[in-house]
C-alpha atoms as a PDB file:
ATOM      1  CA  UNK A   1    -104.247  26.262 -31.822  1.00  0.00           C
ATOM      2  CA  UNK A   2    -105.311  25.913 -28.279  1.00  0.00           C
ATOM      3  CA  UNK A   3    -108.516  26.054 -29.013  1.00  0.00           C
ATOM      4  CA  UNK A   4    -108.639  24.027 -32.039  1.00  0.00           C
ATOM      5  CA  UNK A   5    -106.973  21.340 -29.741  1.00  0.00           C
ATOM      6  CA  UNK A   6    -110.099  20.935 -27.468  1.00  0.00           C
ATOM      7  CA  UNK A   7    -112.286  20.326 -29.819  1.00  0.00           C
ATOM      8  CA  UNK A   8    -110.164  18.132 -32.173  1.00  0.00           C
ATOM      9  CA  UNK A   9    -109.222  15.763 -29.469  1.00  0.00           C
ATOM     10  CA  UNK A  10    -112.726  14.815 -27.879  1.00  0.00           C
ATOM     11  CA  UNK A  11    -114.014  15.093 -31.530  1.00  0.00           C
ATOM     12  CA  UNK A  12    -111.277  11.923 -32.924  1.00  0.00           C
ATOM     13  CA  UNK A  13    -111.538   9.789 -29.811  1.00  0.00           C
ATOM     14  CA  UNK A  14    -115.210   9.470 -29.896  1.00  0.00           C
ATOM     15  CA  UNK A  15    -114.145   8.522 -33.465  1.00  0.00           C
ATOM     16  CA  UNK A  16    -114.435   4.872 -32.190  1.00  0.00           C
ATOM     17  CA  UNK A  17    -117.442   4.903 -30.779  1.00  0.00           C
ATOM     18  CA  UNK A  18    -119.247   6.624 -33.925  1.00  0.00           C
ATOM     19  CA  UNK A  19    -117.788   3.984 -35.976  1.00  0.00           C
ATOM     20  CA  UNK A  20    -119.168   1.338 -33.333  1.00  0.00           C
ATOM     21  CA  UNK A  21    -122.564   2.496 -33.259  1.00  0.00           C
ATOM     22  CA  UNK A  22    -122.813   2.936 -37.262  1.00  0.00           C
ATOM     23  CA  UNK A  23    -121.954  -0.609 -37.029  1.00  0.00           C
ATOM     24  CA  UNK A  24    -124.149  -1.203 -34.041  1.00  0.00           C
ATOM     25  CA  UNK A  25    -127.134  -0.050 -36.369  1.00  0.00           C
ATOM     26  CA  UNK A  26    -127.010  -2.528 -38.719  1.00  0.00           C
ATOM     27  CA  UNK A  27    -127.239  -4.884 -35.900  1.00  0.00           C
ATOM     28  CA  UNK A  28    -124.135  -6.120 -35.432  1.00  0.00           C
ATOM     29  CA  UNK A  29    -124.336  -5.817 -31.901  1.00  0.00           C
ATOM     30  CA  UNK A  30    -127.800  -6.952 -31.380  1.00  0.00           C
ATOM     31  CA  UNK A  31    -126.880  -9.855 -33.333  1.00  0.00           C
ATOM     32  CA  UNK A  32    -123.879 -11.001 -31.262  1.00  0.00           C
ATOM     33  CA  UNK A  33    -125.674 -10.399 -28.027  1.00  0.00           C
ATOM     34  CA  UNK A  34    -128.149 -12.725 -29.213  1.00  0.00           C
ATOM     35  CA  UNK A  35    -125.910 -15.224 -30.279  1.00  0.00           C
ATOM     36  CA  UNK A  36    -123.808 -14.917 -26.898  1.00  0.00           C
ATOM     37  CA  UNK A  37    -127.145 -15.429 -24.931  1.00  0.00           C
ATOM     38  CA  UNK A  38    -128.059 -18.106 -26.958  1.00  0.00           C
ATOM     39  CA  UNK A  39    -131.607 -16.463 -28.006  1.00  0.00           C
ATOM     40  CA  UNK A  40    -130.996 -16.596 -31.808  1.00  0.00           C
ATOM     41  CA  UNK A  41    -132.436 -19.390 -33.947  1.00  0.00           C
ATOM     42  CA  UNK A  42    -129.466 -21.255 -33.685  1.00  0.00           C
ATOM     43  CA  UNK A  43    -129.261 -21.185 -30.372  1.00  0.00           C
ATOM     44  CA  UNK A  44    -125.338 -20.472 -30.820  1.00  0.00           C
ATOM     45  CA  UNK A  45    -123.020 -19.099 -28.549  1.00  0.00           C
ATOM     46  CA  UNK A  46    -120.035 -17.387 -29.203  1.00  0.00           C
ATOM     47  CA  UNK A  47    -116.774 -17.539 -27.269  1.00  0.00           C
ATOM     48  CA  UNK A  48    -114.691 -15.103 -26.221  1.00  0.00           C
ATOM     49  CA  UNK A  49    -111.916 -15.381 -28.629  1.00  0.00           C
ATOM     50  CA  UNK A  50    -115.102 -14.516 -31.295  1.00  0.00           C
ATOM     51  CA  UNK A  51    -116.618 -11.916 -29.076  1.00  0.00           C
ATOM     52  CA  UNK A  52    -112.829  -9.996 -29.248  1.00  0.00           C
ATOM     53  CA  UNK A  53    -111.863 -10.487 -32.894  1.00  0.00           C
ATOM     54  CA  UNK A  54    -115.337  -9.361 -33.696  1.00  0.00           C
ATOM     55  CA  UNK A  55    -115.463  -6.823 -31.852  1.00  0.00           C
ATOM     56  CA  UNK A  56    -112.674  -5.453 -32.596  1.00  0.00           C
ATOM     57  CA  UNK A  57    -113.191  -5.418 -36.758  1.00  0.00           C
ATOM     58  CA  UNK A  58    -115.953  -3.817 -35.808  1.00  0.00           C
ATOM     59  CA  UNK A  59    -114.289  -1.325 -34.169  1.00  0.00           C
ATOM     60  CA  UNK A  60    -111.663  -1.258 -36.966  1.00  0.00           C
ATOM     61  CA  UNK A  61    -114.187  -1.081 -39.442  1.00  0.00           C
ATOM     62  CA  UNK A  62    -115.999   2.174 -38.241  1.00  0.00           C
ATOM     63  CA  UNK A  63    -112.650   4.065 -37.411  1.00  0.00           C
ATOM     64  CA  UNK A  64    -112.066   3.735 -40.747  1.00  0.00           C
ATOM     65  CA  UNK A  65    -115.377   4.560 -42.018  1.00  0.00           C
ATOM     66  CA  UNK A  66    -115.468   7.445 -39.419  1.00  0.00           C
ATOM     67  CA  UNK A  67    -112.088   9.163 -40.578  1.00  0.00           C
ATOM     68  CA  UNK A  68    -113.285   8.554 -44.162  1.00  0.00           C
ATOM     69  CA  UNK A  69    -115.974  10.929 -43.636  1.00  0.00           C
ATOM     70  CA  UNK A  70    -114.325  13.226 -41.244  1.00  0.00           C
ATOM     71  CA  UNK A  71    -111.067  13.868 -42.777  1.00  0.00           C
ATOM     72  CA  UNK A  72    -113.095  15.021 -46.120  1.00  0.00           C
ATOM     73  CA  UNK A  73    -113.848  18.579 -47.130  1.00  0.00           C
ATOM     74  CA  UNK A  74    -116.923  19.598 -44.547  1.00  0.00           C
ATOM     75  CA  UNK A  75    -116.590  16.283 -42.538  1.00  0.00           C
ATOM     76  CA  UNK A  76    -116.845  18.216 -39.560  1.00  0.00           C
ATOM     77  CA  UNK A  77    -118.152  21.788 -41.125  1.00  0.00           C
ATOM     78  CA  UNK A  78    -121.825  19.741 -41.811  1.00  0.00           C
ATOM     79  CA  UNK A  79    -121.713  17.258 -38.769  1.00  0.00           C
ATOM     80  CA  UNK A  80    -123.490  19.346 -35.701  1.00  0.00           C
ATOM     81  CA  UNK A  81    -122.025  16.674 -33.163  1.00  0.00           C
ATOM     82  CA  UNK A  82    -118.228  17.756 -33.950  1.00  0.00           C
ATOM     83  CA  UNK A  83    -118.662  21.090 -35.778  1.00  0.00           C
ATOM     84  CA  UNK A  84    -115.864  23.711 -33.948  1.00  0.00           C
ATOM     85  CA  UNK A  85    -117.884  26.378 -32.895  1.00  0.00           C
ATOM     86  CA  UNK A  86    -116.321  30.085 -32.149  1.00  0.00           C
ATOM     87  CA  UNK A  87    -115.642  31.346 -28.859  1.00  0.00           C
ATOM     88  CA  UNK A  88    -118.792  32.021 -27.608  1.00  0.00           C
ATOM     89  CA  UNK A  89    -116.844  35.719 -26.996  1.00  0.00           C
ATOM     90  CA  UNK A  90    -116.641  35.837 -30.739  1.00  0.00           C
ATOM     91  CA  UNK A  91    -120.471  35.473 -31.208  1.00  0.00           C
ATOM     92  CA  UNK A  92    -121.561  39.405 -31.949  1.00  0.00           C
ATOM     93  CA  UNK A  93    -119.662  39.454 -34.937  1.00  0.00           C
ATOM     94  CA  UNK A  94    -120.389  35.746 -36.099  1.00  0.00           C
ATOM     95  CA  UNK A  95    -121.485  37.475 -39.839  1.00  0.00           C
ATOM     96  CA  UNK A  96    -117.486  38.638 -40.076  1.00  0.00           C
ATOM     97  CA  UNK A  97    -116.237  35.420 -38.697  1.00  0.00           C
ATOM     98  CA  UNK A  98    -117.644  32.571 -40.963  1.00  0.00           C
ATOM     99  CA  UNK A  99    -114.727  32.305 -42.671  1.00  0.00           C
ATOM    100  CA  UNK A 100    -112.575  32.030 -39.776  1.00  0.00           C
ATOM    101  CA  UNK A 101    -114.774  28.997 -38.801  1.00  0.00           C
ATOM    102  CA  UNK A 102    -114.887  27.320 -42.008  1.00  0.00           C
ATOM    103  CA  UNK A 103    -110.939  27.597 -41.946  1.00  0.00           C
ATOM    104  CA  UNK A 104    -110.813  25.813 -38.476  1.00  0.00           C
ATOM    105  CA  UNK A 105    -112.683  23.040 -39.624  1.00  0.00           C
ATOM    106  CA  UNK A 106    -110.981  22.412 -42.607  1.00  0.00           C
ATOM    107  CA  UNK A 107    -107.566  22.438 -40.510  1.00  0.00           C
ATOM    108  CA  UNK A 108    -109.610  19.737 -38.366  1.00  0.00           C
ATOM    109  CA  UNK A 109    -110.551  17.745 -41.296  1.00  0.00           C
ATOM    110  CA  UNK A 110    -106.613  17.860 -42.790  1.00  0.00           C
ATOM    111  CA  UNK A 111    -105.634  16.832 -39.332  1.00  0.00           C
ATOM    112  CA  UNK A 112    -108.004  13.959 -38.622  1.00  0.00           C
ATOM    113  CA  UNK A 113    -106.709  11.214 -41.154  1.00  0.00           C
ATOM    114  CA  UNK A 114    -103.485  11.081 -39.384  1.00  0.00           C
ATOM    115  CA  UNK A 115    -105.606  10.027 -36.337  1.00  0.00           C
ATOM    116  CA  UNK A 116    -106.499   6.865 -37.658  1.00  0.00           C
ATOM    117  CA  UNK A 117    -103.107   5.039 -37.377  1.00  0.00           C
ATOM    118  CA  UNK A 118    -103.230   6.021 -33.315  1.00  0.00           C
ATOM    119  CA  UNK A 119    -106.215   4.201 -33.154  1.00  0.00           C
ATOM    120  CA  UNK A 120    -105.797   1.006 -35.036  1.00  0.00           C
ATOM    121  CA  UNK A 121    -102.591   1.186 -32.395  1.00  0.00           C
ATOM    122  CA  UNK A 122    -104.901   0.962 -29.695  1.00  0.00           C
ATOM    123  CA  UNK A 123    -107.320  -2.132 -31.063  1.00  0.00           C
ATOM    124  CA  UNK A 124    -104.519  -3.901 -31.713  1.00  0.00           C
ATOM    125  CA  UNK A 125    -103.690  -3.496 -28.367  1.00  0.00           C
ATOM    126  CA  UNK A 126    -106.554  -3.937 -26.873  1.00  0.00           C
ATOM    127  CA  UNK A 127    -106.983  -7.118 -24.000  1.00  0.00           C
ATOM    128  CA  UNK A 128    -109.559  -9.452 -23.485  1.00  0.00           C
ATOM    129  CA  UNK A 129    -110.235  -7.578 -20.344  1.00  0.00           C
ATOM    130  CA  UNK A 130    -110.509  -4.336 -22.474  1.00  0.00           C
ATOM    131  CA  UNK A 131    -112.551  -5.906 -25.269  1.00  0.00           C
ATOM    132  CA  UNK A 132    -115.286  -7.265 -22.528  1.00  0.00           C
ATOM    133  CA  UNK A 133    -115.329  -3.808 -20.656  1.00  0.00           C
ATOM    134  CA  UNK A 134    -116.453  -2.014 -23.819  1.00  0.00           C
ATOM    135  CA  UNK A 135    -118.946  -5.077 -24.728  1.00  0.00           C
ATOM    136  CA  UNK A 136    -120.266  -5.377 -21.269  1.00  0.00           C
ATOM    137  CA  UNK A 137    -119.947  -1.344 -20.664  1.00  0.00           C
ATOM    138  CA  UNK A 138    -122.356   1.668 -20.925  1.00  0.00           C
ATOM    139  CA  UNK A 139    -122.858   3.339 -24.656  1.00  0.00           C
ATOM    140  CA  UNK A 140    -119.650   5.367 -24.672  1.00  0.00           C
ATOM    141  CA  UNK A 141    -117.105   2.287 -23.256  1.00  0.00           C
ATOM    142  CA  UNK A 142    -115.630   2.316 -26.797  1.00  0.00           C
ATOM    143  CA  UNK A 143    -115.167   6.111 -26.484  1.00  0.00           C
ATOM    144  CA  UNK A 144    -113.631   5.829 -22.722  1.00  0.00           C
ATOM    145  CA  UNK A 145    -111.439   3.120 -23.766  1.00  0.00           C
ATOM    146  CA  UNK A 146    -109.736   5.044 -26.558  1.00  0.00           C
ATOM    147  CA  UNK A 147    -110.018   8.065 -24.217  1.00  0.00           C
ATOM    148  CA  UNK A 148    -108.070   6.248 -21.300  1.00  0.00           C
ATOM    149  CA  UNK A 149    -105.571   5.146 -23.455  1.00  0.00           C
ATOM    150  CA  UNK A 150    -105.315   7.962 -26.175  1.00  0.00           C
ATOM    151  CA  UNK A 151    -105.411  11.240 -24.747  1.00  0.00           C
ATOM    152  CA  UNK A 152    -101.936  12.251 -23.694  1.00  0.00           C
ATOM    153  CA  UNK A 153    -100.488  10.772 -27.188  1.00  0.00           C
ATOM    154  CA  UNK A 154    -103.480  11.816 -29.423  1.00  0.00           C
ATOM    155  CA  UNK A 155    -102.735  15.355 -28.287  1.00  0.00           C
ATOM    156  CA  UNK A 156     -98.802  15.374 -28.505  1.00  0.00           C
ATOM    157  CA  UNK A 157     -98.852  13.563 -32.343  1.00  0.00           C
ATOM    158  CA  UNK A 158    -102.007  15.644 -33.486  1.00  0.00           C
ATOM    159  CA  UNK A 159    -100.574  19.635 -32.096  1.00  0.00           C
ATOM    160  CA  UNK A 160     -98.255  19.444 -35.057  1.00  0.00           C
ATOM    161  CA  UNK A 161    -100.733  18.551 -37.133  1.00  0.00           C
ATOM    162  CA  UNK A 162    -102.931  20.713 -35.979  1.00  0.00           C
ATOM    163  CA  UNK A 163    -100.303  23.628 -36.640  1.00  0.00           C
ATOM    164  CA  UNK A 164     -99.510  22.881 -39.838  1.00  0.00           C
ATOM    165  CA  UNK A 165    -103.233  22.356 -40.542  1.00  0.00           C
ATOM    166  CA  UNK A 166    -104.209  25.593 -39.051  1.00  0.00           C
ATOM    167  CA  UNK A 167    -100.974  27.327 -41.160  1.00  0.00           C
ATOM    168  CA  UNK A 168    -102.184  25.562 -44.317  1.00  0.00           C
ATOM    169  CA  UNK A 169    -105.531  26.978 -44.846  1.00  0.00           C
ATOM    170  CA  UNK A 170    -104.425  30.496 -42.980  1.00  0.00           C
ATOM    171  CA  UNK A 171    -106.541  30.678 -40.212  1.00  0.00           C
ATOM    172  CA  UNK A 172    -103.868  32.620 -37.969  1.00  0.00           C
ATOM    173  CA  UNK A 173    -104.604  35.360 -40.865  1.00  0.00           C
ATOM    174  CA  UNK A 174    -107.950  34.973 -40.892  1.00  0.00           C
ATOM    175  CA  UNK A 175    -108.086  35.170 -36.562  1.00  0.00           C
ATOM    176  CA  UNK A 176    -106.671  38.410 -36.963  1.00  0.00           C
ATOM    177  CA  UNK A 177    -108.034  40.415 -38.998  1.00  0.00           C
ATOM    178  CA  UNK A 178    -111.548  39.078 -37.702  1.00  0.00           C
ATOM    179  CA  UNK A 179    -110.069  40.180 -34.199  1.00  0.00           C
ATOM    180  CA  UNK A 180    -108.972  43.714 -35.516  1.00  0.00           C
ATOM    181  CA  UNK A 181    -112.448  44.111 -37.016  1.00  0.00           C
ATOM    182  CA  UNK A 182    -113.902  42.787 -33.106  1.00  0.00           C
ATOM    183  CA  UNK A 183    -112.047  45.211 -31.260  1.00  0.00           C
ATOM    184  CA  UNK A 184    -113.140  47.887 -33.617  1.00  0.00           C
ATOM    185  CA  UNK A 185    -117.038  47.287 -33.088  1.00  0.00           C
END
């Protein structure tokens, strides 16, 4: 569960900043930079009442895209980014443990739709100061945002998920009889 937990909770808050840059790569961002600089055709600018609501559907938008495709069967089995790993200690019997991996992502994929509600929570919240940061910020200010003001709650409302999740498709099972099979080699 521990373990799951590390990898779970990095893996859903860079959720929003997935979502951001699928939407970035239609343009979206381009475009409003443009239009806030004034360089388009137009020669529009935007204020900052347009720069937050926009940027926060966006935001909106890919969370929901992004838990779409995580929280399905292989959502993170198939996507190398977020794929749980074993313990690297695990590794010399990796041919015996597939199964046990394939169960920890699927308890990861049960767990990750619940996510999504936590983050709308936090673009609703989001300030004009917060909205700017991310806008104005490095590539990951979308991910530090939901970071800073996700982590401690993301973790205490996704370890009973998590549980269950892990209980559901029997990986506690699974971990040991791969582990009496280790210990035996």
């Amino acid at each position: 569960s521990a373990h799951i937990m590390k990898k779970v909770v990095p893996a859903l808050l860079s959720l929003a900043l997935l979502g951001f840059n699928a939407t970035a790569s239609a343009g979206w961002l381009d475009k409003l930079k443009q239009m806030v600089s004034g360089e388009d055709e137009k020669q529009q600018t935007l204020s900052t009442d347009d720069i937050g609501g926009g940027l926060k559907e966006a935001l909106r938008v890919g969370t929901e895209r992004v838990v779409g495709n995580l929280g399905t069967t292989d959502g993170f089995n198939l996507d190398p980014q977020i794929h749980i790993p074993l313990p690297e200690q695990l590794g010399q019997v990796k041919k015996v443990l597939v199964d046990l991996e394939t169960r920890l992502n699927r308890a990861a994929e049960i767990a990750t739709p619940k996510a999504q509600e936590l983050f709308i929570a936090a673009i609703n919240d989001m300030t004009l100061d917060d909205v700017l940061a991310i806008y104005n910020g490095p590539e990951d200010s979308a991910t530090q945002y939901f970071k800073s003001k996700m982590s401690g709650p993301l973790a205490v409302e996704m370890k009973p998920v998590v549980d269950a999740s892990l209980a559901d498709v029997d990986v506690a099972n699974s971990y040991d009889s791969v582990m009496e099979r280790y210990n035996s080699v």
